[in-house]
C-alpha atoms as a PDB file:
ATOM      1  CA  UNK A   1     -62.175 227.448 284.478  1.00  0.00           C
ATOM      2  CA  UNK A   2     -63.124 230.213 286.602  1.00  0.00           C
ATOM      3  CA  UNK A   3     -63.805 230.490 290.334  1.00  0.00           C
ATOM      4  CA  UNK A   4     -67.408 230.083 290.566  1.00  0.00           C
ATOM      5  CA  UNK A   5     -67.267 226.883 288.340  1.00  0.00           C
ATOM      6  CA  UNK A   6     -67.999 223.835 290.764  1.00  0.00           C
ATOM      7  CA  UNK A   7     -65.862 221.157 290.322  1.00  0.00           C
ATOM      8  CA  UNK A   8     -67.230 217.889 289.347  1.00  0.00           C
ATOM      9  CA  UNK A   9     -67.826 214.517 290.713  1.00  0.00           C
ATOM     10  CA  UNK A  10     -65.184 211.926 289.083  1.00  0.00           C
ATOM     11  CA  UNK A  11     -68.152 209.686 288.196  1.00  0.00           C
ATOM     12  CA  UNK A  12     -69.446 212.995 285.738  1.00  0.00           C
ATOM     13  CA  UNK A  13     -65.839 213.505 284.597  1.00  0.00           C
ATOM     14  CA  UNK A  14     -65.632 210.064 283.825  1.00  0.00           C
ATOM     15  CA  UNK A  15     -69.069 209.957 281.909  1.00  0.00           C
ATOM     16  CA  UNK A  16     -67.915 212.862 279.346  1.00  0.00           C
ATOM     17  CA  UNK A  17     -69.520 215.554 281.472  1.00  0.00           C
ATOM     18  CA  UNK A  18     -66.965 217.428 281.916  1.00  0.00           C
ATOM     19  CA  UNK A  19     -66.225 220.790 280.353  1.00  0.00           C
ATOM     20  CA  UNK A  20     -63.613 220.728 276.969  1.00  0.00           C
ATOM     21  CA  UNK A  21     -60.403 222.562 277.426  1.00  0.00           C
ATOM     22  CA  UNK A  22     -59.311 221.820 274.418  1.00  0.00           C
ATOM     23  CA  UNK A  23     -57.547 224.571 272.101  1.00  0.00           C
ATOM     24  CA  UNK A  24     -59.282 225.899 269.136  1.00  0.00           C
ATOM     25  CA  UNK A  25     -59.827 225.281 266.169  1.00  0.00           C
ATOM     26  CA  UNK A  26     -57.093 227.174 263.713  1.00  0.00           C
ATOM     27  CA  UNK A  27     -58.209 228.422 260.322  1.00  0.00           C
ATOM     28  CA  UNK A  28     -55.994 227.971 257.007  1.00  0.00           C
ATOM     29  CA  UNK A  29     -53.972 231.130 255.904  1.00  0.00           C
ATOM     30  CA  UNK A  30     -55.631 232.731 252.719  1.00  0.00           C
ATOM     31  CA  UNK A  31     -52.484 231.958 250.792  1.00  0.00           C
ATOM     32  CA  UNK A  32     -52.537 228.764 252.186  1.00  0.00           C
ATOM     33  CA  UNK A  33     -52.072 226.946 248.717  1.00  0.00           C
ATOM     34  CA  UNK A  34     -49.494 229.364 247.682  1.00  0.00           C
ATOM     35  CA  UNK A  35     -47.578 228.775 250.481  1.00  0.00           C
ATOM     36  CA  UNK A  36     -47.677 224.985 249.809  1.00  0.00           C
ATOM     37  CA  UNK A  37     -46.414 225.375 246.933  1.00  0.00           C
ATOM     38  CA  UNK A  38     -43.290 227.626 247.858  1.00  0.00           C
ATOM     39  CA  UNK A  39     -42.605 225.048 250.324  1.00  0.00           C
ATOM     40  CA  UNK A  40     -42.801 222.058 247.784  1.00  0.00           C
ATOM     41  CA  UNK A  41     -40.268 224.231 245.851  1.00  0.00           C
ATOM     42  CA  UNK A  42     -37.874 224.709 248.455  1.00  0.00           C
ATOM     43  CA  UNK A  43     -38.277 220.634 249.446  1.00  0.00           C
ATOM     44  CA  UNK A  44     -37.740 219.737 245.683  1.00  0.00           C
ATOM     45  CA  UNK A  45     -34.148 221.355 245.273  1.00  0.00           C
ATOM     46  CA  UNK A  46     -31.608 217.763 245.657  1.00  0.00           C
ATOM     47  CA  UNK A  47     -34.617 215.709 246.573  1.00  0.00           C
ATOM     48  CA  UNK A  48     -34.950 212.083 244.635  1.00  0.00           C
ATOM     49  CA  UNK A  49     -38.634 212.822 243.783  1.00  0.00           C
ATOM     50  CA  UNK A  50     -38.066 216.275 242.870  1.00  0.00           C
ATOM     51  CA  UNK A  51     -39.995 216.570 239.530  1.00  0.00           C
ATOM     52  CA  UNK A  52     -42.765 215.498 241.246  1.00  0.00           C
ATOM     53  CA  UNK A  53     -42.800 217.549 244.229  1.00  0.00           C
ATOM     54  CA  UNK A  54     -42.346 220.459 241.070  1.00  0.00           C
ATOM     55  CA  UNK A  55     -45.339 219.127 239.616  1.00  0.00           C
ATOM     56  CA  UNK A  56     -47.233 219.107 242.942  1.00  0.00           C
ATOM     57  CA  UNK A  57     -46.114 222.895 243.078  1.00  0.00           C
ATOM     58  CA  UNK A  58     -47.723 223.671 240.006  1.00  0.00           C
ATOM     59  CA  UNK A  59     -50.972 222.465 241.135  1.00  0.00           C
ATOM     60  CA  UNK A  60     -50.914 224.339 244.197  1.00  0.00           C
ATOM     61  CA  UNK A  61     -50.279 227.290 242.700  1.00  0.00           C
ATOM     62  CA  UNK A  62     -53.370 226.913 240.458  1.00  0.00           C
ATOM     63  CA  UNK A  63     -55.307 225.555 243.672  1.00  0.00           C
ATOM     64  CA  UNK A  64     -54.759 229.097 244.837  1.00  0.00           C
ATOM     65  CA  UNK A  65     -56.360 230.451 242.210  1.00  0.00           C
ATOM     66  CA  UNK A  66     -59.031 228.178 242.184  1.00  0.00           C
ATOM     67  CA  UNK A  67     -59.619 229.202 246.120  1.00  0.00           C
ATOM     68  CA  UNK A  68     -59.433 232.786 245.205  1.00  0.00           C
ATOM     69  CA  UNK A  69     -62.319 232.633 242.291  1.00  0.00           C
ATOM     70  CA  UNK A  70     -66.283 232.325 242.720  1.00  0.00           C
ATOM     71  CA  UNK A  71     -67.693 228.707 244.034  1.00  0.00           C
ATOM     72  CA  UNK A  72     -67.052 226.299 241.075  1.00  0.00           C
ATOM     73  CA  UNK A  73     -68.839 223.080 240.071  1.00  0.00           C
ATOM     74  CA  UNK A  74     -66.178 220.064 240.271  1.00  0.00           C
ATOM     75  CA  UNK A  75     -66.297 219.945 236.130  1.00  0.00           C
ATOM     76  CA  UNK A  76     -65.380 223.503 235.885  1.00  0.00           C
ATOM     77  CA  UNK A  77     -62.710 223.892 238.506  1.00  0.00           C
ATOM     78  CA  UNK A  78     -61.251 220.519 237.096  1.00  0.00           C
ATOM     79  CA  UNK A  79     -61.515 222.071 233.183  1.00  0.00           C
ATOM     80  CA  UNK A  80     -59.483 225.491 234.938  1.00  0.00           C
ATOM     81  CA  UNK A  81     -57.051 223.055 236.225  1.00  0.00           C
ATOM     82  CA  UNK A  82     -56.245 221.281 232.775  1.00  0.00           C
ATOM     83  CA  UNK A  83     -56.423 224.515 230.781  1.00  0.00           C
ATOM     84  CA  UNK A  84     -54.189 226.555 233.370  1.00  0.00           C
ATOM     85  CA  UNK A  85     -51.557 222.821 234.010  1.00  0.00           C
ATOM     86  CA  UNK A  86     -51.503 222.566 230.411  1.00  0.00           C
ATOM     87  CA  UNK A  87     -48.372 220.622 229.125  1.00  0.00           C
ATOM     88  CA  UNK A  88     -46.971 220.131 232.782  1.00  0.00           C
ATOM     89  CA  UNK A  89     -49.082 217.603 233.027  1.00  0.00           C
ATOM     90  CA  UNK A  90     -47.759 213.809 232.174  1.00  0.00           C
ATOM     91  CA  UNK A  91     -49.520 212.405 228.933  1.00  0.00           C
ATOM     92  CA  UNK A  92     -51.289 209.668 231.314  1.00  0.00           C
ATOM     93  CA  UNK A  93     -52.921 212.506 233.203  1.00  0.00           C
ATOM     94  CA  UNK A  94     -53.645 214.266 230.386  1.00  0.00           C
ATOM     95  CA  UNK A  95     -55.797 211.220 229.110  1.00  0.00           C
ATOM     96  CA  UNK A  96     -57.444 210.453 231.815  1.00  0.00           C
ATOM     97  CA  UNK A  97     -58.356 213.866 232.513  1.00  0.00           C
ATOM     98  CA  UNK A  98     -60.193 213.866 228.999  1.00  0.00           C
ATOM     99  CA  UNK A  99     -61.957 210.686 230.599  1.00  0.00           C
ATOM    100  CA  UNK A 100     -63.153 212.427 233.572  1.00  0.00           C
ATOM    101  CA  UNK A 101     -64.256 215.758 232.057  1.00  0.00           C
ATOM    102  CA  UNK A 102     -66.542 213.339 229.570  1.00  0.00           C
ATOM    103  CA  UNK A 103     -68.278 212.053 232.682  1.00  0.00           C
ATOM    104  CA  UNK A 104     -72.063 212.882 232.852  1.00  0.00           C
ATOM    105  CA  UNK A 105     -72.772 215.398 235.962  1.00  0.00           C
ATOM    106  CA  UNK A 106     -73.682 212.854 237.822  1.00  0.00           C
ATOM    107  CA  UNK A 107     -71.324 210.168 237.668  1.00  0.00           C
ATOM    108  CA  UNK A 108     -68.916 212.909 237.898  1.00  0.00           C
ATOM    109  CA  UNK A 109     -70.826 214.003 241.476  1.00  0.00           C
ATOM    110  CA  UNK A 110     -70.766 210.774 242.420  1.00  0.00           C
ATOM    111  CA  UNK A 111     -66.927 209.665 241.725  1.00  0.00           C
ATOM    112  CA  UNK A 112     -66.179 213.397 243.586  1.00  0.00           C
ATOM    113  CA  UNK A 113     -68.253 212.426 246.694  1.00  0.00           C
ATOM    114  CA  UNK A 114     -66.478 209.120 246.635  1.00  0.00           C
ATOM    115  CA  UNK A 115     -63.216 210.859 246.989  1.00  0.00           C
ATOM    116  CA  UNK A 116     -64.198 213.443 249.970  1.00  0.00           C
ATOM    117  CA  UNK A 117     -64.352 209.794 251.918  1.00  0.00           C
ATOM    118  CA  UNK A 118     -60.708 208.477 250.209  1.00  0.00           C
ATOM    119  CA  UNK A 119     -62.801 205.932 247.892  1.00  0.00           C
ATOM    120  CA  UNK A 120     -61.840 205.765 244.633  1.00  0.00           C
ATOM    121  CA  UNK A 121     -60.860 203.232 241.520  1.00  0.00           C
ATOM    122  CA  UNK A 122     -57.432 202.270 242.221  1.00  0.00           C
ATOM    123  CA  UNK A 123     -56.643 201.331 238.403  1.00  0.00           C
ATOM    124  CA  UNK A 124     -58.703 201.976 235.587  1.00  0.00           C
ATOM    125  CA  UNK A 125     -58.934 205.235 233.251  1.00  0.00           C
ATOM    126  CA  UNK A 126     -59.665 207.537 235.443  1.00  0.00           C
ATOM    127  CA  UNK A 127     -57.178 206.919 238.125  1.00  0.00           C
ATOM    128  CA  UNK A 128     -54.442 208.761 236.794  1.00  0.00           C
ATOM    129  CA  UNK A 129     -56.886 212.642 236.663  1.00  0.00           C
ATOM    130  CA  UNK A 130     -58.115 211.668 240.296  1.00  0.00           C
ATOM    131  CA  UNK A 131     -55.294 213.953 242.600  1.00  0.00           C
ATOM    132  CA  UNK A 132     -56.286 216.875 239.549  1.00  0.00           C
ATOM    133  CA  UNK A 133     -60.190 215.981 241.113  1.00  0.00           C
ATOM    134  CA  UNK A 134     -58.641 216.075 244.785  1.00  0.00           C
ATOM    135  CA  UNK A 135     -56.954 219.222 244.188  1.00  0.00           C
ATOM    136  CA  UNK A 136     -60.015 221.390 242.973  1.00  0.00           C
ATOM    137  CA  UNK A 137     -62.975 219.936 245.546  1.00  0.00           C
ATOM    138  CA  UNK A 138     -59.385 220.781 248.190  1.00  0.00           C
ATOM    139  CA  UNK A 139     -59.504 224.304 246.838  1.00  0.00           C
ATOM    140  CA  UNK A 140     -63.502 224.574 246.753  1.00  0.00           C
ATOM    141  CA  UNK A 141     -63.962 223.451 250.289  1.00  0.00           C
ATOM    142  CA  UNK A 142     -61.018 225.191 252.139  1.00  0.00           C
ATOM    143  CA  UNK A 143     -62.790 228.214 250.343  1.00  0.00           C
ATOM    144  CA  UNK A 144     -66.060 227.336 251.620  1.00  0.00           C
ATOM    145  CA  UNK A 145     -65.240 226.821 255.105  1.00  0.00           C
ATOM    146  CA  UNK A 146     -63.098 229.442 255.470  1.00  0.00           C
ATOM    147  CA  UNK A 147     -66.209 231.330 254.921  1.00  0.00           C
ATOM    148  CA  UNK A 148     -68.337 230.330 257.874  1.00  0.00           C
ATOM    149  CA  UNK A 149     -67.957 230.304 261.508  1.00  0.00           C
ATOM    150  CA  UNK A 150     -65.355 227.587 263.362  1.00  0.00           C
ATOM    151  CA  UNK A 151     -67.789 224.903 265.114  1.00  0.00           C
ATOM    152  CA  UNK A 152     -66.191 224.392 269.055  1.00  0.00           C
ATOM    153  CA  UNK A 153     -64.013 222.186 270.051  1.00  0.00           C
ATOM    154  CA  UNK A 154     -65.569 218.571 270.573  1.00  0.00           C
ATOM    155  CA  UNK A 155     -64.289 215.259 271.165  1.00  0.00           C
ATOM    156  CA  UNK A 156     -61.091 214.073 269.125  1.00  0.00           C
ATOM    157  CA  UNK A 157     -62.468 212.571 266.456  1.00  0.00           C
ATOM    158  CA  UNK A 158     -61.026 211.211 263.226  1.00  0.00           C
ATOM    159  CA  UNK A 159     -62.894 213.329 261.369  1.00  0.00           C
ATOM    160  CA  UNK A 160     -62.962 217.104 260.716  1.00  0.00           C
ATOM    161  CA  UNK A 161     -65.093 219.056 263.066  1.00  0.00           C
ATOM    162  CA  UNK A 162     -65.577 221.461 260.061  1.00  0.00           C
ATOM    163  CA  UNK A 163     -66.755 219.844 256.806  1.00  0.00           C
ATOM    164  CA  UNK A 164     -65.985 215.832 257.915  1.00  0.00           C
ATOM    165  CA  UNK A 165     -63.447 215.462 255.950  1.00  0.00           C
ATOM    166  CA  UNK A 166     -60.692 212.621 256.833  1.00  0.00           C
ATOM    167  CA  UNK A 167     -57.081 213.588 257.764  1.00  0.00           C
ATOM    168  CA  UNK A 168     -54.016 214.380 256.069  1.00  0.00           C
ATOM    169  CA  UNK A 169     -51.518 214.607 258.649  1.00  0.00           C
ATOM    170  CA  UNK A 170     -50.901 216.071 262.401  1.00  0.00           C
ATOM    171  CA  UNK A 171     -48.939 218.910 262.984  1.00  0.00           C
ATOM    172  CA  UNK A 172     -47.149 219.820 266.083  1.00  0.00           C
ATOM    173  CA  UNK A 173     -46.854 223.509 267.088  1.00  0.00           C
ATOM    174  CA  UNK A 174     -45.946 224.970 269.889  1.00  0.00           C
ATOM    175  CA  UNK A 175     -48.961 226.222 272.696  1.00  0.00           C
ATOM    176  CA  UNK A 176     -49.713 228.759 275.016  1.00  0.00           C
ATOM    177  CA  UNK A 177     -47.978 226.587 277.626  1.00  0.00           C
ATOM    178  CA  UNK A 178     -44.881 226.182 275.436  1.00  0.00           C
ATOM    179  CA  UNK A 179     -45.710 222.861 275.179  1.00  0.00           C
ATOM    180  CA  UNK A 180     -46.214 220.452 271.893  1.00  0.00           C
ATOM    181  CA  UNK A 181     -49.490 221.156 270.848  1.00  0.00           C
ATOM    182  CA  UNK A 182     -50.500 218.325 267.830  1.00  0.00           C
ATOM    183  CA  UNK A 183     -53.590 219.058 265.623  1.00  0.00           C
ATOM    184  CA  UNK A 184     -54.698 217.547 262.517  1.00  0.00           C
ATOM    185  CA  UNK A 185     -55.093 219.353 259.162  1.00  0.00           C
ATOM    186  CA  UNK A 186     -57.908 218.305 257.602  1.00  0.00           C
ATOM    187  CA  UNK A 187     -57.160 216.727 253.612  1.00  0.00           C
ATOM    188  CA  UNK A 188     -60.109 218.550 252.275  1.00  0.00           C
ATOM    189  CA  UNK A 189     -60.738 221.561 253.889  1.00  0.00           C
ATOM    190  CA  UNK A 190     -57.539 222.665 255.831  1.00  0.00           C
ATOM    191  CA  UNK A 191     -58.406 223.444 258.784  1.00  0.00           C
ATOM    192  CA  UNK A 192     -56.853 221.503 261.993  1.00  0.00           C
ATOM    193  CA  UNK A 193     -58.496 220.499 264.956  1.00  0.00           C
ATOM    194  CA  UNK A 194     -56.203 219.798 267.962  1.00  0.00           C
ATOM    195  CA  UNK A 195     -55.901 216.154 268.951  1.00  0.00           C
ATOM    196  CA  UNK A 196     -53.810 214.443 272.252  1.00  0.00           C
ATOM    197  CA  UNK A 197     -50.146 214.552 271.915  1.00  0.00           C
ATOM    198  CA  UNK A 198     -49.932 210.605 272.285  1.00  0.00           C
ATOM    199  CA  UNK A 199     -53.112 208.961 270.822  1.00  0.00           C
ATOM    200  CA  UNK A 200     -53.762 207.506 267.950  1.00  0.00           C
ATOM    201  CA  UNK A 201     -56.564 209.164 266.259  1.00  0.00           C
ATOM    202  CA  UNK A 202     -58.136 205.778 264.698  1.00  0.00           C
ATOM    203  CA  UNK A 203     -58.616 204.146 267.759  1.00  0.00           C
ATOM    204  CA  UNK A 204     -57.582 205.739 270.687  1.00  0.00           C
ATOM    205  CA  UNK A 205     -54.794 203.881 271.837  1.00  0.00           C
ATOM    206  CA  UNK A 206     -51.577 205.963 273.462  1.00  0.00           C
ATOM    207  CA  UNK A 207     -49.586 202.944 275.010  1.00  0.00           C
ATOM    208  CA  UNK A 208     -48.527 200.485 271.957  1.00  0.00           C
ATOM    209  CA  UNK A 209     -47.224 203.474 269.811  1.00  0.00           C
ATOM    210  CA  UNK A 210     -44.364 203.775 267.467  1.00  0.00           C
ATOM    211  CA  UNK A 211     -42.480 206.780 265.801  1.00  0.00           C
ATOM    212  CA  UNK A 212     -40.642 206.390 262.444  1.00  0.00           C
ATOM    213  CA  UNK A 213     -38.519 208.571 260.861  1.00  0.00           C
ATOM    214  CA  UNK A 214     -35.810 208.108 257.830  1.00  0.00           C
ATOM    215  CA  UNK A 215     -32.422 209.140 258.859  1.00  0.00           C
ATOM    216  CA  UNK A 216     -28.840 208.730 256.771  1.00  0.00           C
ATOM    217  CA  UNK A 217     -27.549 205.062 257.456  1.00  0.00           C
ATOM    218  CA  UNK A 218     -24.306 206.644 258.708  1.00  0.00           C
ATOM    219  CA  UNK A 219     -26.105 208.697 261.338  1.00  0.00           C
ATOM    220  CA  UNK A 220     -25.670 207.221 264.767  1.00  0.00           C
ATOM    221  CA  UNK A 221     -28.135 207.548 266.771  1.00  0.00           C
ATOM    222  CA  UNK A 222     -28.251 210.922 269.095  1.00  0.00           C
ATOM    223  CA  UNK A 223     -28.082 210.293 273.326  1.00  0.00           C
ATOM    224  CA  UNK A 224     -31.496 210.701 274.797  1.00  0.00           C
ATOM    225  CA  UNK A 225     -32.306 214.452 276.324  1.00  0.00           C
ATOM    226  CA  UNK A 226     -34.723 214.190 278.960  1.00  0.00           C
ATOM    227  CA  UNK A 227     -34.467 218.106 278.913  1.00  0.00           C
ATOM    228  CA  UNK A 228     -35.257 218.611 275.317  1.00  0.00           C
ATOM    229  CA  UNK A 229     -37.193 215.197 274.512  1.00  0.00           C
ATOM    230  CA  UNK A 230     -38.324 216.345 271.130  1.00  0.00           C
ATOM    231  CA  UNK A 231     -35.058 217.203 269.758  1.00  0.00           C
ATOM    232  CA  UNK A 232     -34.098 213.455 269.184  1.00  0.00           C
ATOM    233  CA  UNK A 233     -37.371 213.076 266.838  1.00  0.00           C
ATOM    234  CA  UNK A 234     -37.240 213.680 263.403  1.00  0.00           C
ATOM    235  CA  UNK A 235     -39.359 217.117 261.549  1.00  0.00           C
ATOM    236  CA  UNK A 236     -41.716 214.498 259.724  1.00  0.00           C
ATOM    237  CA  UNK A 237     -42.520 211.345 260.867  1.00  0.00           C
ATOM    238  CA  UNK A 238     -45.003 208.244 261.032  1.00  0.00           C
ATOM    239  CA  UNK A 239     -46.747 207.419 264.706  1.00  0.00           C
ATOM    240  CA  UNK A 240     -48.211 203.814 264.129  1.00  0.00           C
ATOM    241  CA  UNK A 241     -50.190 202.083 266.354  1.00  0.00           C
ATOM    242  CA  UNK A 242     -49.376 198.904 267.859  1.00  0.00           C
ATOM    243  CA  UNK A 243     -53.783 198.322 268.333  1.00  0.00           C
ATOM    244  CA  UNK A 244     -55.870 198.981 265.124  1.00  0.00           C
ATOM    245  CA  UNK A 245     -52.015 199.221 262.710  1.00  0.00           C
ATOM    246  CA  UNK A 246     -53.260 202.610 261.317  1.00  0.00           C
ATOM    247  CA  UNK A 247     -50.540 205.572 260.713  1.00  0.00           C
ATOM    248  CA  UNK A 248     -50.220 209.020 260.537  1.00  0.00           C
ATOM    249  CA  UNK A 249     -47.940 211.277 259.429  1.00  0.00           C
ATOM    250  CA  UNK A 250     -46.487 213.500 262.203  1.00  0.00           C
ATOM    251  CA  UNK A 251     -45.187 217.009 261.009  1.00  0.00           C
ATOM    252  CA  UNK A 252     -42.971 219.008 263.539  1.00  0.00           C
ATOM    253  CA  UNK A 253     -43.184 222.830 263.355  1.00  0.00           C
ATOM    254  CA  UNK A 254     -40.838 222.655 266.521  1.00  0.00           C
ATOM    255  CA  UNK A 255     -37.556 221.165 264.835  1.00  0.00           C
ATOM    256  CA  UNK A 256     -38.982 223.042 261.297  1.00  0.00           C
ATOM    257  CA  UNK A 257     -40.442 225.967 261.333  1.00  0.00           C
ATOM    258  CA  UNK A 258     -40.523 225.977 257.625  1.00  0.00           C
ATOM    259  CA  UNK A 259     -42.644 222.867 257.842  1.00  0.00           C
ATOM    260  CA  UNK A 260     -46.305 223.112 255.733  1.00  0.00           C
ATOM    261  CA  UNK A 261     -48.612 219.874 256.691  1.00  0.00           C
ATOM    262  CA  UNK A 262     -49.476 218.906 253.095  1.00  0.00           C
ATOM    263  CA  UNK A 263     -46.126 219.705 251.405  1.00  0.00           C
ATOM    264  CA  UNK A 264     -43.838 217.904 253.899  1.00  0.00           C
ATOM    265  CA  UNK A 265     -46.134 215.018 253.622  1.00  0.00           C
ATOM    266  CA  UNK A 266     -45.986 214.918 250.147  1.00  0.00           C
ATOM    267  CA  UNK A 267     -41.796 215.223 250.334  1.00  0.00           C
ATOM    268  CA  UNK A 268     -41.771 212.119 252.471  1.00  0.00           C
ATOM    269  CA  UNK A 269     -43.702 209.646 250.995  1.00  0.00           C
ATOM    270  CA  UNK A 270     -41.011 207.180 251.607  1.00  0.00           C
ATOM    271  CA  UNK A 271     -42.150 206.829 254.809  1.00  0.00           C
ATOM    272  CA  UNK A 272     -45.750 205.550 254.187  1.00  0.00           C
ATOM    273  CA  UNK A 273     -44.131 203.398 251.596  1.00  0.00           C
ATOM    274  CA  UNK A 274     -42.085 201.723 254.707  1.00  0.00           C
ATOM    275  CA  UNK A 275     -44.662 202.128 257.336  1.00  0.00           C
ATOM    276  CA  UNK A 276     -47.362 200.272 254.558  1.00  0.00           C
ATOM    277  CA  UNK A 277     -44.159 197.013 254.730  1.00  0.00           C
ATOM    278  CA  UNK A 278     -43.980 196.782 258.188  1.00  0.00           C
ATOM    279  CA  UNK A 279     -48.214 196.363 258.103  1.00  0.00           C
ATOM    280  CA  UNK A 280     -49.542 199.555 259.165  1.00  0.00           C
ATOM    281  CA  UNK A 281     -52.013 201.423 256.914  1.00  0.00           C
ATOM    282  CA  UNK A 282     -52.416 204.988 256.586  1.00  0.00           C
ATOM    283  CA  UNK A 283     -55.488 207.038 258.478  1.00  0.00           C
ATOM    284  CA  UNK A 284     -56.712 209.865 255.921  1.00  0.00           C
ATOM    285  CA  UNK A 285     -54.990 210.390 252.541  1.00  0.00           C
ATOM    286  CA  UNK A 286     -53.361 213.417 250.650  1.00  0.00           C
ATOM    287  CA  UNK A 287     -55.718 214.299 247.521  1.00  0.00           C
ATOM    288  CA  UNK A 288     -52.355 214.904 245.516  1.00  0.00           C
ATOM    289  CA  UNK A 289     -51.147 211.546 245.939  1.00  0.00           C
ATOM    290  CA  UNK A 290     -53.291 209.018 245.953  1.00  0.00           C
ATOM    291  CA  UNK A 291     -51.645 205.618 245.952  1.00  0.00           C
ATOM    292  CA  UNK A 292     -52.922 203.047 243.187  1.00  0.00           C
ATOM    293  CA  UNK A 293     -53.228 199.082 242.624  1.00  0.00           C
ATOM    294  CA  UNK A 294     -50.030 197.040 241.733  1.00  0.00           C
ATOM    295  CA  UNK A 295     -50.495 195.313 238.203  1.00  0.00           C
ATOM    296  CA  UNK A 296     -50.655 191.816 238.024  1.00  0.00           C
END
């Protein structure tokens, strides 16, 4: 704000007049995908899901190359993925990958727009090919909007100021004040608009919140540091709200500066399995893991 800016009357302030302060909008790296996937590496060594977080690698690492080539339809960037994946791939995914790339161009359209808005069959033939179908529109429109100029900062919506797309997980970095600064990276195009520290992004709310986090059952629990509040906190975890029940996972650049929004979600999916018991249900999704329906 600079000098010759009047102030306003609360009543204006209070009416959404006022002018947005808000920090901007931050643009994906160009290696963004690569990066992902040397971070899924590095989380896989010892890890109890590590083949998968290998596997998740591999896809990354051929989203990059998808992001680096010429606009592709949805059938073609998903044929580049199976041809390029090859035998990596798990013999279910293989099948059902068949099954999608059989798909008329307009069913296939259709099933694609779908997922930009985290609908999708939860069982059926298809399911298992639908993260492959994540990944490449992922690739295709972090590519596109890379390409085109950052909208300004508006109101904290749920969903990306960019392209629309629903969330995949906050991230906490530090600002220009050397405070916690939290944005949300956007599941489909990567980009991350900044949000309120405390507030969840469903509804609103920023007084019935809760933080989860997994810890070792032998760790006791550290003394409070009024000083150095964020220390206590664990690097990834799950802010549910008390209101609406909706979660979101909560990545910490501050306690890891290794930490990459879409891998580190991906490494802790334990968490949304325990937040999902206790009743809370996740805002956004992660196009690599998409969670299906329980036989029976």
């Amino acid at each position: 704000m600079n000098h010759s800016q009047p102030m306003l009357p609360a009543a204006e302030i209070q009416a959404d007049h006022a002018p947005l302060l808000h920090p901007d909008i931050l643009r994906p790296a160009a290696d963004i995908f690569s990066r992902r996937a040397d971070r899924l590496r590095q989380l896989a060594e010892g890890h109890a899901m590590a083949d998968f977080l290998r596997l998740c690698a591999a896809v990354c690492h051929q989203q990059q190359a998808l992001h680096d080539a010429s606009r592709l339809d949805p059938h073609s960037a998903m044929l580049r993925l199976s041809q390029s994946l090859g035998l990596q791939l798990p013999a279910p995914v293989q099948s059902a990958l068949t099954a999608v790339l059989a798909l008329e161009t307009v069913a296939l359209s259709r099933l694609a727009e779908n997922l930009l808005n985290g609908d999708y069959p939860a069982d059926g033939p298809l399911f298992a090919a639908l993260p492959l179908l994540g990944a490449a529109l992922q690739a295709q429109a972090t590519r596109s909007i890379r390409q085109r100029p950052l909208p300004a900062p508006q109101s904290q919506g749920a969903r990306c100021p960019c392209c629309g797309g629903l969330p995949l997980a906050s991230l906490l970095q530090r600002g220009d004040s050397g405070h916690a600064q939290r944005y949300v990276v956007c599941s489909m195009c990567s980009h991350a608009w900044p949000v309120g520290r405390v507030r969840c992004l469903s509804c609103g709310n920023s007084r019935d919140l809760l933080y989860y986090s997994l810890a070792a059952q032998d760790r006791a629990p550290a003394e409070p540091d009024h000083q150095q509040p964020h220390q206590a906190r664990g690097a990834r975890e799950v802010e549910a709200c008390g209101e609406c029940h909706g979660a979101l996972k909560q990545i910490s650049q501050l306690l890891d500066a290794g930490a990459e929004a879409g891998a580190d979600d991906l490494a802790s999916l334990a968490l949304d399995l325990l937040a999902g018991e206790a009743g809370f249900a996740r805002i956004g999704f992660n196009p690599l893991f998409l969670p299906g329906r329980a036989p029976g």
